[in-house]
C-alpha atoms as a PDB file:
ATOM      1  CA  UNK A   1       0.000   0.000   0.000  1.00  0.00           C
ATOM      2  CA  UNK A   2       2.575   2.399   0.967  1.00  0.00           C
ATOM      3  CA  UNK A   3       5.107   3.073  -1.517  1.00  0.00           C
ATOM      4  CA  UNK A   4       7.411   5.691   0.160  1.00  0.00           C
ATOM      5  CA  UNK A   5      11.203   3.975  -0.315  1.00  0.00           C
ATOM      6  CA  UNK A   6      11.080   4.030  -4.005  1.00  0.00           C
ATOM      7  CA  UNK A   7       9.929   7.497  -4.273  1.00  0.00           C
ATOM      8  CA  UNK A   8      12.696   9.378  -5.453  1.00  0.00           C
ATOM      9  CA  UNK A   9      16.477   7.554  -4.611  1.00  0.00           C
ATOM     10  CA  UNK A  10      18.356  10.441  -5.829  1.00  0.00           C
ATOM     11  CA  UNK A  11      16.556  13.030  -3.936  1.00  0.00           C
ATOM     12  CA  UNK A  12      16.814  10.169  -0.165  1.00  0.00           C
ATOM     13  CA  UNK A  13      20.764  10.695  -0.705  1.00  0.00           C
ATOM     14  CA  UNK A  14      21.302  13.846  -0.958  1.00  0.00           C
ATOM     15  CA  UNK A  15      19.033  14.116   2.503  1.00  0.00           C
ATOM     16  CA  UNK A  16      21.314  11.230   3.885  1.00  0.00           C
ATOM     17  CA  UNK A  17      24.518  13.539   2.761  1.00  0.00           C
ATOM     18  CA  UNK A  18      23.427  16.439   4.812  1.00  0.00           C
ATOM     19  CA  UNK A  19      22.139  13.935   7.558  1.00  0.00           C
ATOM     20  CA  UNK A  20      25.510  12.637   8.094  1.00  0.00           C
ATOM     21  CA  UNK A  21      27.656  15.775   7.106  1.00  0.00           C
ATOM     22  CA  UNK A  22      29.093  16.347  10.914  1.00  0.00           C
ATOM     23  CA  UNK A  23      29.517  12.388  11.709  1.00  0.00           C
ATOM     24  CA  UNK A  24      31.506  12.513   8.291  1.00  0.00           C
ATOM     25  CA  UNK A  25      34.012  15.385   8.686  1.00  0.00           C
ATOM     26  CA  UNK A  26      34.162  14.518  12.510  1.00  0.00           C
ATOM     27  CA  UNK A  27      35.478  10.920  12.185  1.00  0.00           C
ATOM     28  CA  UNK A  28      34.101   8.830   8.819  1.00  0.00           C
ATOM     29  CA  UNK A  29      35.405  10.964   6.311  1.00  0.00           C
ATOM     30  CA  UNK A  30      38.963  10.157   7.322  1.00  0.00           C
ATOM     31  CA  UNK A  31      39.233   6.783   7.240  1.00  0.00           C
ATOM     32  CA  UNK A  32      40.318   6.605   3.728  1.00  0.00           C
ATOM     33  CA  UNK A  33      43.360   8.916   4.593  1.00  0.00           C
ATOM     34  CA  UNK A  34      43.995   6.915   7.483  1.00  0.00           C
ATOM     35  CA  UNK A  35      44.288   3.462   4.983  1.00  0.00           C
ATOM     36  CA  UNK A  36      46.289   5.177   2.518  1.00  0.00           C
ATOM     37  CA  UNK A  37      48.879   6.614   5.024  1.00  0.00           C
ATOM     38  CA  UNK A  38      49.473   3.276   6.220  1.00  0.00           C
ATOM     39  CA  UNK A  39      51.149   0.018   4.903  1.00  0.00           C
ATOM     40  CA  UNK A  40      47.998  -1.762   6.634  1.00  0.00           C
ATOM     41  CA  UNK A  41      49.794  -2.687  10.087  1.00  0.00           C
ATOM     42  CA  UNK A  42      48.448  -3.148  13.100  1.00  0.00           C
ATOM     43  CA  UNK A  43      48.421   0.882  13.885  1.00  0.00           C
ATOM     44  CA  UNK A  44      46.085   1.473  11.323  1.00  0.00           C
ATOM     45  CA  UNK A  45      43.535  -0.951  12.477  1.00  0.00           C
ATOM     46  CA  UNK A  46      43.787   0.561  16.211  1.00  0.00           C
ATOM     47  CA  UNK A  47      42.924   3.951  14.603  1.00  0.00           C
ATOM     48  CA  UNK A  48      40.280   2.719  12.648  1.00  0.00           C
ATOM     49  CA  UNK A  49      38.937   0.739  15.713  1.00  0.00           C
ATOM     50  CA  UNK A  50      39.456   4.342  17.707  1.00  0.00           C
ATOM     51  CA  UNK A  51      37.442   5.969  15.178  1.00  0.00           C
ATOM     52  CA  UNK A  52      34.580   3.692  15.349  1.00  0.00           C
ATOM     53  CA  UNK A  53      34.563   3.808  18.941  1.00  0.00           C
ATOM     54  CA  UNK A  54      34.801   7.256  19.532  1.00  0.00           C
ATOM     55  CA  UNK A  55      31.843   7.490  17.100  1.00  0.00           C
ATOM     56  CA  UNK A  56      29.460   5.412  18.880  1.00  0.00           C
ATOM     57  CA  UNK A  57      29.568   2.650  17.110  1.00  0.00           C
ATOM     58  CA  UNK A  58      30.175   0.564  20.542  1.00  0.00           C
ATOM     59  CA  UNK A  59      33.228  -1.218  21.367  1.00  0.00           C
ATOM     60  CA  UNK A  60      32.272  -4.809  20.858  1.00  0.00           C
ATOM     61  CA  UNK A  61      30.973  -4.171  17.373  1.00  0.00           C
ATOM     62  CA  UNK A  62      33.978  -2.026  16.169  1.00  0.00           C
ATOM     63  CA  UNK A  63      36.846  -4.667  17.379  1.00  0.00           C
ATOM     64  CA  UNK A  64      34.549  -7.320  15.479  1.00  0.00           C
ATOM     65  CA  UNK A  65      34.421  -4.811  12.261  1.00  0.00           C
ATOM     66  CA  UNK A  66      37.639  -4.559  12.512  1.00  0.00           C
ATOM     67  CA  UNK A  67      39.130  -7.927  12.951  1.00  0.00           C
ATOM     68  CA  UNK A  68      36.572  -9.319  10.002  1.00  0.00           C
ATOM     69  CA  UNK A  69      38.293  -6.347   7.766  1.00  0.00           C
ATOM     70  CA  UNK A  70      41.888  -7.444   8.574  1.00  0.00           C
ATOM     71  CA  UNK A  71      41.370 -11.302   8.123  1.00  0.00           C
ATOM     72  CA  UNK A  72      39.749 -10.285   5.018  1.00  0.00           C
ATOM     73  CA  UNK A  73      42.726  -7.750   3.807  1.00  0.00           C
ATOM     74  CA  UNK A  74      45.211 -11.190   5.295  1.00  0.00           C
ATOM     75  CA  UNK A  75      43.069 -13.491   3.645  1.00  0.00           C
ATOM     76  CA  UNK A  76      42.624 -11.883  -0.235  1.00  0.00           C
ATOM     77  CA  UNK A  77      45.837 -10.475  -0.147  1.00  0.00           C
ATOM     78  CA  UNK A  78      44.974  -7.198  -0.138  1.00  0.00           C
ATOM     79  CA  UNK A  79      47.560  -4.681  -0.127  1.00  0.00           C
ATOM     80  CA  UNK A  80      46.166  -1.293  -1.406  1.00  0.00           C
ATOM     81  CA  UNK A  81      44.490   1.194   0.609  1.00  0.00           C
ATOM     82  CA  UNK A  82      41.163   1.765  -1.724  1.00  0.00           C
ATOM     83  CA  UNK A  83      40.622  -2.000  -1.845  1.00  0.00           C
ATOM     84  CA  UNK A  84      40.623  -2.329   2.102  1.00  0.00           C
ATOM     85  CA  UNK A  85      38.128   0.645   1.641  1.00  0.00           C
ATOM     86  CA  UNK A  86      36.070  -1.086  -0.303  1.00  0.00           C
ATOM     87  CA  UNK A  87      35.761  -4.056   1.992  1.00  0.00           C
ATOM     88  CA  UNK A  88      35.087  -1.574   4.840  1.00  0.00           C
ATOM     89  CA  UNK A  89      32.260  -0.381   2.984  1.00  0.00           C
ATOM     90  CA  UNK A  90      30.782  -4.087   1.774  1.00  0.00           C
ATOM     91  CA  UNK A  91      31.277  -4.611   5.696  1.00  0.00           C
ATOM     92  CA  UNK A  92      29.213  -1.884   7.375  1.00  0.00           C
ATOM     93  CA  UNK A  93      26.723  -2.119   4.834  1.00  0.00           C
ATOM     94  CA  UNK A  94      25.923  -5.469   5.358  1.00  0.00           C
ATOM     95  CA  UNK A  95      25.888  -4.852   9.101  1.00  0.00           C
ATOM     96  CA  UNK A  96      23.936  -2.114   8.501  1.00  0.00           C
ATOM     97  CA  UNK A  97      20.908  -4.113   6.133  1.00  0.00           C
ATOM     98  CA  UNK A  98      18.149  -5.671   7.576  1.00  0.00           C
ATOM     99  CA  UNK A  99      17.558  -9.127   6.270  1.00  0.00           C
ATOM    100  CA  UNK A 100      13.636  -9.644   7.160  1.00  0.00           C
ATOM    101  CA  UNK A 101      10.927  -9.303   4.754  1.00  0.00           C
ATOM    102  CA  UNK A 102      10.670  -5.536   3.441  1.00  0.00           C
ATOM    103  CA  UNK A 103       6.927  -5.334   4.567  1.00  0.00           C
ATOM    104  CA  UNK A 104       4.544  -2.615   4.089  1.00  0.00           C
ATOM    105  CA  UNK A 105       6.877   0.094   3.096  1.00  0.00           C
ATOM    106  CA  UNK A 106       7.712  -2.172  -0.050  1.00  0.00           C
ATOM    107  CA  UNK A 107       6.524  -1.067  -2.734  1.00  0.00           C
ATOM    108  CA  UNK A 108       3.191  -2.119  -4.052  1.00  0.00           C
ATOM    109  CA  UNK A 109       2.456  -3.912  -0.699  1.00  0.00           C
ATOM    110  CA  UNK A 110      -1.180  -4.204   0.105  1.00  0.00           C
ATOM    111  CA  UNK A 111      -3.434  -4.745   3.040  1.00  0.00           C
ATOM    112  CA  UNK A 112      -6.133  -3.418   4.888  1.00  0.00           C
ATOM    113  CA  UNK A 113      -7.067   0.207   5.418  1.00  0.00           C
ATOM    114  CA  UNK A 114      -6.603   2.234   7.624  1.00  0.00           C
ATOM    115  CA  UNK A 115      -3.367   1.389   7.832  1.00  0.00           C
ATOM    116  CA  UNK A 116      -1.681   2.059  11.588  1.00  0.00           C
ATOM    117  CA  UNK A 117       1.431   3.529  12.609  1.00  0.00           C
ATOM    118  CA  UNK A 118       1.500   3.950  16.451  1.00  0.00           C
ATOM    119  CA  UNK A 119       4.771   6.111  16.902  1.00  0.00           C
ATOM    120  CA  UNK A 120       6.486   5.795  20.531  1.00  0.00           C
ATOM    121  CA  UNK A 121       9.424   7.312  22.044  1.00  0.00           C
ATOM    122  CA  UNK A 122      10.357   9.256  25.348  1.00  0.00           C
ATOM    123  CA  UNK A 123       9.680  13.392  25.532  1.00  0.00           C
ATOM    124  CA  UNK A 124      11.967  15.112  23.582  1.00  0.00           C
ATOM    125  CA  UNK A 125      13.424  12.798  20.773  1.00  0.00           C
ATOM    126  CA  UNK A 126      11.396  14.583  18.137  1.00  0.00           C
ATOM    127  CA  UNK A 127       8.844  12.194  18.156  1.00  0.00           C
ATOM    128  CA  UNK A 128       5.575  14.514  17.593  1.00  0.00           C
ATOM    129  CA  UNK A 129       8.277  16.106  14.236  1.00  0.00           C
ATOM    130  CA  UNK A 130       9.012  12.615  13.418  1.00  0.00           C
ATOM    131  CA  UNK A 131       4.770  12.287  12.964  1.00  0.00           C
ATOM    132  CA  UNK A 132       4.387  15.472  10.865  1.00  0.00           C
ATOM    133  CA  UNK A 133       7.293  14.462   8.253  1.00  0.00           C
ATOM    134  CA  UNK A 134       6.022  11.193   8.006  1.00  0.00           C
ATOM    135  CA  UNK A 135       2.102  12.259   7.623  1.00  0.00           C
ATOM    136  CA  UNK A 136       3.421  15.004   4.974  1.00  0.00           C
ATOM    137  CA  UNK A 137       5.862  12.821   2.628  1.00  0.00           C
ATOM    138  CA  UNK A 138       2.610  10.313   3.091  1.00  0.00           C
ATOM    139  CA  UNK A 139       0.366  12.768   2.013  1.00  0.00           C
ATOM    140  CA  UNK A 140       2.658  14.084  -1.213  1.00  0.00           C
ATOM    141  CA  UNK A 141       2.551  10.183  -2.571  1.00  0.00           C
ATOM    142  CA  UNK A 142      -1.247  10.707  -2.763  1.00  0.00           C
ATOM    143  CA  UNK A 143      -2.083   8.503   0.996  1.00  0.00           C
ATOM    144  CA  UNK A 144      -4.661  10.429   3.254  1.00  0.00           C
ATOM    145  CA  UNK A 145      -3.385  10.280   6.537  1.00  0.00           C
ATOM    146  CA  UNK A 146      -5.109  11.141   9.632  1.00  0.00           C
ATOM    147  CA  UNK A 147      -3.398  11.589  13.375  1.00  0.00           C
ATOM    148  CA  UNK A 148      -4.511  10.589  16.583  1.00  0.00           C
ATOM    149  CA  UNK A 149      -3.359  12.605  19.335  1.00  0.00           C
ATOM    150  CA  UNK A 150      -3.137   9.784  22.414  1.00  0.00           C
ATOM    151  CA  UNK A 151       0.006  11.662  24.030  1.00  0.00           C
ATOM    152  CA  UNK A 152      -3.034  13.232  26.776  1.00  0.00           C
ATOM    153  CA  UNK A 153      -0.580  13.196  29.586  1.00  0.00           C
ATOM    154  CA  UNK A 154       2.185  15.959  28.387  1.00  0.00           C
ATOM    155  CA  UNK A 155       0.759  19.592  28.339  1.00  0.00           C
ATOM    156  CA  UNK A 156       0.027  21.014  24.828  1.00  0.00           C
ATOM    157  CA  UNK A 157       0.938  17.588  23.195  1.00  0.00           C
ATOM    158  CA  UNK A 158      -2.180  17.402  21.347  1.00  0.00           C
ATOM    159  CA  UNK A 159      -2.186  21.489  20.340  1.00  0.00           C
ATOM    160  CA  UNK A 160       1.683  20.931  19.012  1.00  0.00           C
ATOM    161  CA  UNK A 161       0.521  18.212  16.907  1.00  0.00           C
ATOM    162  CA  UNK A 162      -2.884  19.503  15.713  1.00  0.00           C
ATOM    163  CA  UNK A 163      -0.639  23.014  14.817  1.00  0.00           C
ATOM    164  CA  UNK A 164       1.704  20.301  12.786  1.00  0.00           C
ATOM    165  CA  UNK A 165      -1.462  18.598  11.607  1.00  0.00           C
ATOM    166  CA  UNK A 166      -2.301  21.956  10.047  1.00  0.00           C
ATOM    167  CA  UNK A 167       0.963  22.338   8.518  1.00  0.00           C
ATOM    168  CA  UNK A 168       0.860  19.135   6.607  1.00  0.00           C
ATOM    169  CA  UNK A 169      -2.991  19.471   5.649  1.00  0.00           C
ATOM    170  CA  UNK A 170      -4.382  16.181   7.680  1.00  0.00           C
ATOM    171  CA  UNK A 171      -6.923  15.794  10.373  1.00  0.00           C
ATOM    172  CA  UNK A 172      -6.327  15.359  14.254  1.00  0.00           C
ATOM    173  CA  UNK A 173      -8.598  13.399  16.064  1.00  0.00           C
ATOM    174  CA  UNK A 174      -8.046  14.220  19.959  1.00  0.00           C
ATOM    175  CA  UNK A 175      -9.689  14.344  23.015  1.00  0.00           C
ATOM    176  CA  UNK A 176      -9.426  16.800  25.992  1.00  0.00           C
ATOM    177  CA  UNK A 177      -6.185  16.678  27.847  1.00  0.00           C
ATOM    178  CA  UNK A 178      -5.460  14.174  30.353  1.00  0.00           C
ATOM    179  CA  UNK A 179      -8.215  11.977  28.944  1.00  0.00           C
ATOM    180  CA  UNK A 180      -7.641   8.147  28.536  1.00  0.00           C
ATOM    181  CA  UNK A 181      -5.228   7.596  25.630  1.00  0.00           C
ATOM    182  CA  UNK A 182      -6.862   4.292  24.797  1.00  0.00           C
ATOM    183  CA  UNK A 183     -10.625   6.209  24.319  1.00  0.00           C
ATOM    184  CA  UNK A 184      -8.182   8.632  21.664  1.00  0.00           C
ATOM    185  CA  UNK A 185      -6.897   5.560  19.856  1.00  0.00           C
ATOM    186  CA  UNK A 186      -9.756   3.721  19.520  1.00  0.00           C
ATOM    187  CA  UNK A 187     -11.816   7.187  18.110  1.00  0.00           C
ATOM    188  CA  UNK A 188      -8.893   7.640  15.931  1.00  0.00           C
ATOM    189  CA  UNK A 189      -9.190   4.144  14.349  1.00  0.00           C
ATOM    190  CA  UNK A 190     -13.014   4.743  13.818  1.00  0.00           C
ATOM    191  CA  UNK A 191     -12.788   8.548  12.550  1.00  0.00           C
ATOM    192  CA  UNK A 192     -10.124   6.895   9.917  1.00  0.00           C
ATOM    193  CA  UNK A 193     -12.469   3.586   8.950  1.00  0.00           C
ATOM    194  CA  UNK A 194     -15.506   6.230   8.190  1.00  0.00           C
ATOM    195  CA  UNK A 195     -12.961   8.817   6.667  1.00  0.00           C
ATOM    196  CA  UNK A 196     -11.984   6.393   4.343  1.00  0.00           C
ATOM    197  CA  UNK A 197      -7.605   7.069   5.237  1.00  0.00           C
ATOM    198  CA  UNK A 198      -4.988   4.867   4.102  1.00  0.00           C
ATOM    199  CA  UNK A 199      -3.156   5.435   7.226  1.00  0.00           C
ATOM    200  CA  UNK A 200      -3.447   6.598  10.665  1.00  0.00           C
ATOM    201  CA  UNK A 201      -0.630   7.602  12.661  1.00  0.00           C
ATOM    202  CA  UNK A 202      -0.823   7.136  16.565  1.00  0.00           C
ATOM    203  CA  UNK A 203       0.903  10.132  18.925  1.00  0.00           C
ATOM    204  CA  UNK A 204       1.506   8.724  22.214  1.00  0.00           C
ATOM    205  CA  UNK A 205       2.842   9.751  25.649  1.00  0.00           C
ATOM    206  CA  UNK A 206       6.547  10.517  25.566  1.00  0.00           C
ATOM    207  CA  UNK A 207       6.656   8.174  28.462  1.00  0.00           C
ATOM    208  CA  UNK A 208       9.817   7.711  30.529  1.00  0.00           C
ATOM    209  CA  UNK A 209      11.160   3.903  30.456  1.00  0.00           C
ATOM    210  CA  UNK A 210      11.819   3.608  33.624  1.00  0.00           C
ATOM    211  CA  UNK A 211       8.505   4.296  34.853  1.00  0.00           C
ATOM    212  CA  UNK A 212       6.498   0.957  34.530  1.00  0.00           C
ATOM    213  CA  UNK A 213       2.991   2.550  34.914  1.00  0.00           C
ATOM    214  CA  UNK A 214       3.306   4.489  31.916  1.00  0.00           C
ATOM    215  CA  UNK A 215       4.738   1.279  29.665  1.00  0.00           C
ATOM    216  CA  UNK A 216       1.749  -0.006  31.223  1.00  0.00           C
ATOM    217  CA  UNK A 217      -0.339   2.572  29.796  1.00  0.00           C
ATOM    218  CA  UNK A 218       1.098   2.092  25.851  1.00  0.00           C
ATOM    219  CA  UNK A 219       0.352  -1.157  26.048  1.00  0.00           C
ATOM    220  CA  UNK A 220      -3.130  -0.801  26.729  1.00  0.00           C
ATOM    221  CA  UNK A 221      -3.328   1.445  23.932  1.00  0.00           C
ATOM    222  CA  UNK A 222      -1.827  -1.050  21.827  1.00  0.00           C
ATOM    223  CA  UNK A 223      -4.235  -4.039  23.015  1.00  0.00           C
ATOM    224  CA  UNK A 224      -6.891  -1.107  22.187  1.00  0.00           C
ATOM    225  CA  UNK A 225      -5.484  -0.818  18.598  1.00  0.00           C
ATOM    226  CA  UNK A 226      -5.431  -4.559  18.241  1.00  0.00           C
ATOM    227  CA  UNK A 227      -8.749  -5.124  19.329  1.00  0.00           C
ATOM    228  CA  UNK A 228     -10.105  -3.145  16.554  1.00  0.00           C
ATOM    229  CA  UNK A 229      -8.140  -4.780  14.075  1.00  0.00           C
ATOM    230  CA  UNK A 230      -6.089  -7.982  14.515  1.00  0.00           C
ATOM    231  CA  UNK A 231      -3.291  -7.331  12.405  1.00  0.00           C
ATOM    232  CA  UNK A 232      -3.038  -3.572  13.421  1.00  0.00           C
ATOM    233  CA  UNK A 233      -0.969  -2.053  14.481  1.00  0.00           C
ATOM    234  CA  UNK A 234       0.971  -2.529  11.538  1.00  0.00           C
ATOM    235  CA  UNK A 235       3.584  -0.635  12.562  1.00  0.00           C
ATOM    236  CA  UNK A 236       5.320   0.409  15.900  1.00  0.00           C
ATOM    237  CA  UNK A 237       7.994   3.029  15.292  1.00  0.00           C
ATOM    238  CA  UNK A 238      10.109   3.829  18.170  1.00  0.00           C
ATOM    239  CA  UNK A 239      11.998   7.778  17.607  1.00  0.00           C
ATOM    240  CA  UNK A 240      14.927   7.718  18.950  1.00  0.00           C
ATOM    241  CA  UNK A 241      17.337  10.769  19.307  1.00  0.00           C
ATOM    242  CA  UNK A 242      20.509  10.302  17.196  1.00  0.00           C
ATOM    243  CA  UNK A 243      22.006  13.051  19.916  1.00  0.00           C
ATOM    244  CA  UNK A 244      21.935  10.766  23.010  1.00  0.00           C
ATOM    245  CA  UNK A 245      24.484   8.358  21.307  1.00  0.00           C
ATOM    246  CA  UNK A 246      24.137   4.766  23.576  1.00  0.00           C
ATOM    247  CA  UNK A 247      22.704   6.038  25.792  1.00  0.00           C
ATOM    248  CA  UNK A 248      19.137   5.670  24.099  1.00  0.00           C
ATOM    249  CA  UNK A 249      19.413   1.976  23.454  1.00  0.00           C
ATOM    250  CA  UNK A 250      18.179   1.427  27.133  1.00  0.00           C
ATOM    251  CA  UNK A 251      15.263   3.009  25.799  1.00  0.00           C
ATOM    252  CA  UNK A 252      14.881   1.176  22.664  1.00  0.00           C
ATOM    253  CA  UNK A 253      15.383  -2.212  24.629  1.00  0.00           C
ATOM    254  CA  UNK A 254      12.475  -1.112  27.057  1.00  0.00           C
ATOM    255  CA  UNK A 255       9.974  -0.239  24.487  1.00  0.00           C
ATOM    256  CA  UNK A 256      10.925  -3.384  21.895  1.00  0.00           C
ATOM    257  CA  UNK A 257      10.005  -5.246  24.545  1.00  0.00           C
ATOM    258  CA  UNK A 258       6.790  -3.600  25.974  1.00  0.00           C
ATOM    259  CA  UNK A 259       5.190  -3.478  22.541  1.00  0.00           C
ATOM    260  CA  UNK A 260       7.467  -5.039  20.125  1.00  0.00           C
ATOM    261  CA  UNK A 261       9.034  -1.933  18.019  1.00  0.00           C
ATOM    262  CA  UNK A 262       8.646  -2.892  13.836  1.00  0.00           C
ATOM    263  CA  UNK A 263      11.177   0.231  13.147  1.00  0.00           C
ATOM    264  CA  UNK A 264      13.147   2.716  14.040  1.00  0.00           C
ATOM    265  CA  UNK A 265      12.793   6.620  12.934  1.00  0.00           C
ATOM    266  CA  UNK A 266      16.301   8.284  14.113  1.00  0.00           C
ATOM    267  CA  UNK A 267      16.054  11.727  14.387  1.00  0.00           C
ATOM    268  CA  UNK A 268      17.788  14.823  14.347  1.00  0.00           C
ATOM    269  CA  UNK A 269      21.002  12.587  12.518  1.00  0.00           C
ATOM    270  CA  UNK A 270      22.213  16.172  11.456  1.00  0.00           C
ATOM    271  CA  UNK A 271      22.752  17.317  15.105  1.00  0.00           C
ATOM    272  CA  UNK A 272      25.513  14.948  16.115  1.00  0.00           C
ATOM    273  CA  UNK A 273      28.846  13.857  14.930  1.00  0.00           C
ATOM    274  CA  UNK A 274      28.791  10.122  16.072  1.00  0.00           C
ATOM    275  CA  UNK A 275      26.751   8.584  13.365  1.00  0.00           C
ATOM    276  CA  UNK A 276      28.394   5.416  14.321  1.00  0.00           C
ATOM    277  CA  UNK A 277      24.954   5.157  16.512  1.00  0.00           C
ATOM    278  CA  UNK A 278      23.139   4.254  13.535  1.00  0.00           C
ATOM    279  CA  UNK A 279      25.183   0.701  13.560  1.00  0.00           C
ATOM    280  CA  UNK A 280      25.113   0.084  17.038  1.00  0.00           C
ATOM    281  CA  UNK A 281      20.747   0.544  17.106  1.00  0.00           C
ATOM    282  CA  UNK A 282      21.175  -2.194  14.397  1.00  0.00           C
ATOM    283  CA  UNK A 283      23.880  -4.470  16.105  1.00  0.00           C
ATOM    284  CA  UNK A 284      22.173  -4.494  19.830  1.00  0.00           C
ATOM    285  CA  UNK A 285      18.459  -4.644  18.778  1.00  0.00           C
ATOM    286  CA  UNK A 286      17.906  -6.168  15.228  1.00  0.00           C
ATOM    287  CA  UNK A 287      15.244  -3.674  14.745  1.00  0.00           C
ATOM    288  CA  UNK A 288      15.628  -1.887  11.447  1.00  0.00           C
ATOM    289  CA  UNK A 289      16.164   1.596  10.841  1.00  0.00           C
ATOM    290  CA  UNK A 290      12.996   2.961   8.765  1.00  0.00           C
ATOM    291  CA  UNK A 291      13.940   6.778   8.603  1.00  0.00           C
ATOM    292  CA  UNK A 292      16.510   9.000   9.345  1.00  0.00           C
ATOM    293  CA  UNK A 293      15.212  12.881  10.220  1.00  0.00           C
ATOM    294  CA  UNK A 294      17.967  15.134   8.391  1.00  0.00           C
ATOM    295  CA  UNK A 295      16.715  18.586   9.448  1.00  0.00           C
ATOM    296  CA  UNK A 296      14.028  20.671  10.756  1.00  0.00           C
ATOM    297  CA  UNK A 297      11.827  21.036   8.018  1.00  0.00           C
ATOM    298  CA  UNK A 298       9.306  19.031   6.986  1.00  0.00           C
ATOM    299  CA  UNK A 299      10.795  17.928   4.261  1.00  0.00           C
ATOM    300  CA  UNK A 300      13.746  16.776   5.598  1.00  0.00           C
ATOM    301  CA  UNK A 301      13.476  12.926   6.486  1.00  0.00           C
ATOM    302  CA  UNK A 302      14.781   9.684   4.325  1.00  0.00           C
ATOM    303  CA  UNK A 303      14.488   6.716   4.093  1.00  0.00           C
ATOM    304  CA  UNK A 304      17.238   4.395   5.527  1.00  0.00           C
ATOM    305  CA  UNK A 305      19.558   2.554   2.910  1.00  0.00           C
ATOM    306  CA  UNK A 306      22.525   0.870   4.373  1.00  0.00           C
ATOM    307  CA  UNK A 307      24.241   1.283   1.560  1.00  0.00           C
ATOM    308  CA  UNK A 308      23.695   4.747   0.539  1.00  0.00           C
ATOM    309  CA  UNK A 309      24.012   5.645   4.076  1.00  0.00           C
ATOM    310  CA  UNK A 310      27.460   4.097   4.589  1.00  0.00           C
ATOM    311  CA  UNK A 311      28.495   5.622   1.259  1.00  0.00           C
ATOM    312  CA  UNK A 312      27.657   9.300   2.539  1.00  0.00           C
ATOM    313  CA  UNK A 313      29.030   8.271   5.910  1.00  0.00           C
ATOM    314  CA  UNK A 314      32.981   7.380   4.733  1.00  0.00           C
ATOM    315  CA  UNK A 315      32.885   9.548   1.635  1.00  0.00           C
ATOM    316  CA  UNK A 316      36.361  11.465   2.272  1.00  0.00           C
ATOM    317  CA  UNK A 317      36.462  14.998   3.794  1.00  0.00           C
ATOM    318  CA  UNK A 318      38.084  17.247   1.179  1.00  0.00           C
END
């Protein structure tokens, strides 16, 4: 049904280029220098495992990168700097790909309508942003898309994202403030049956993970969800703040296993310089990366390709 990865490739890197512009001229963007200053020794892989590290990739999975790429320089014979490149690149990318089935967001999927997206994340990852670039790139491939605003517990949660709403040109469906986020879900679902919407994105509280009652509280809302429709929801995209580095993988862990994240949306990519997180989301959870946010506009969001994101990543600083 949804058909939003195919969309427009060129366009998706050039939004990946700017996402990763600080991670690359911080650390990524010198790794080819660093290969061709070297006769491929044992310093250069303890820089390369440095860089990795001090990039976020995590510790465990950079000494494993690492030792794979110099069994595989030993192994082939390699002895040129752009080759070992090359197999740095092959490596990461693979690390990076997810290997399930590509789902809904293939292209030409199909399956029942509406279709639901229940978005979770704690306060301040850009999750409510993360909503409005995903309802408007939605709504520019033709989809009407309708919001429910079940995030009743944070003040002005539901007036941010009916202002966004407005923005993007799709209906809210809320309730007053502070009311049960369940009620908001399952009116949402019902508004978007009648409405006739292709897809219905689900706000919810930007609950804290270490707070039980609240994980409590987004699973009812997903039971709620599920209720109405067996198979729904379809989708359960955790946002997660590219800016917090590890330490937002305690939250990912908490909420993949209260209601079984699909995807991830990584936001605000652009704001940090250790892009390396991108690899380490992948390595410790085995959820996929969905989209990357690569701005402040609504506009600016992609959709995650390993491979054209670890080409932007280590293409060399100038």
């Amino acid at each position: 049904m949804l058909s939003f990865f195919h969309r427009n490739r060129e366009s998706n890197k050039q939004k990946t280029d700017e996402g990763v512009k600080r991670s690359r001229e911080r650390w990524f963007g010198r790794i080819l220098d660093v290969l061709r200053s070297s006769n491929l020794d044992e310093a250069v892989w303890e820089q390369l495992e440095e860089i990795l590290i001090s990039a976020d990739v995590g510790v465990e999975p950079a000494l494993r990168i690492i030792e794979e790429l110099r069994e595989k320089v030993r192994s082939e014979g390699v002895s040129d700097a752009d080759s070992a490149f090359a197999l740095l690149k092959e490596t990461l990318s693979r690390e990076m790909a997810h290997e399930g089935p590509p789902g809904a967001w293939a292209e030409n999927a199909a399956g029942a309508a509406p279709y639901v997206i229940l978005m979770v994340g704690v306060n301040g990852v850009g999750k409510t942003t993360s909503i409005a670039k995903l309802a408007y790139h939605l709504t520019r491939e033709g989809k009407k898309v309708i919001l429910g605003a079940a995030d009743t517990f944070r003040a002005a949660a539901e007036e941010q994202l009916e202002i966004l709403g407005d923005r993007v040109g799709v209906e809210v469906i809320s309730h007053q403030p502070g009311a049960d986020p369940g009620a908001v879900a399952y009116d949402a679902w019902h508004a978007s049956k009648a409405r006739g919407a292709d897809v219905l994105i689900v706000d919810t509280a930007g609950r804290l993970h270490t707070r039980t009652n609240l994980m409590e509280e987004l699973k009812k809302v997903h039971r709620v969800i599920r209720r109405l429709d067996p198979d729904a929801p379809q989708e359960v995209l955790l946002t997660l703040d590219a800016t917090t580095g590890l330490n937002g993988l305690a939250q990912a862990r908490a909420f993949t296993e209260a209601v079984g994240c699909t995807g991830i949306f990584l936001a605000k990519l652009d704001g940090t310089a250790r892009g390396g997180i991108a690899l380490a989301i992948k390595q410790e959870l085995n959820v996929p990366i969905l989209f990357i946010g690569t701005g402040e506009s609504l506009e600016d969001i992609a959709p995650f390709d390993a491979e054209d994101f670890v080409e932007s990543l280590l293409s060399p600083v100038p």
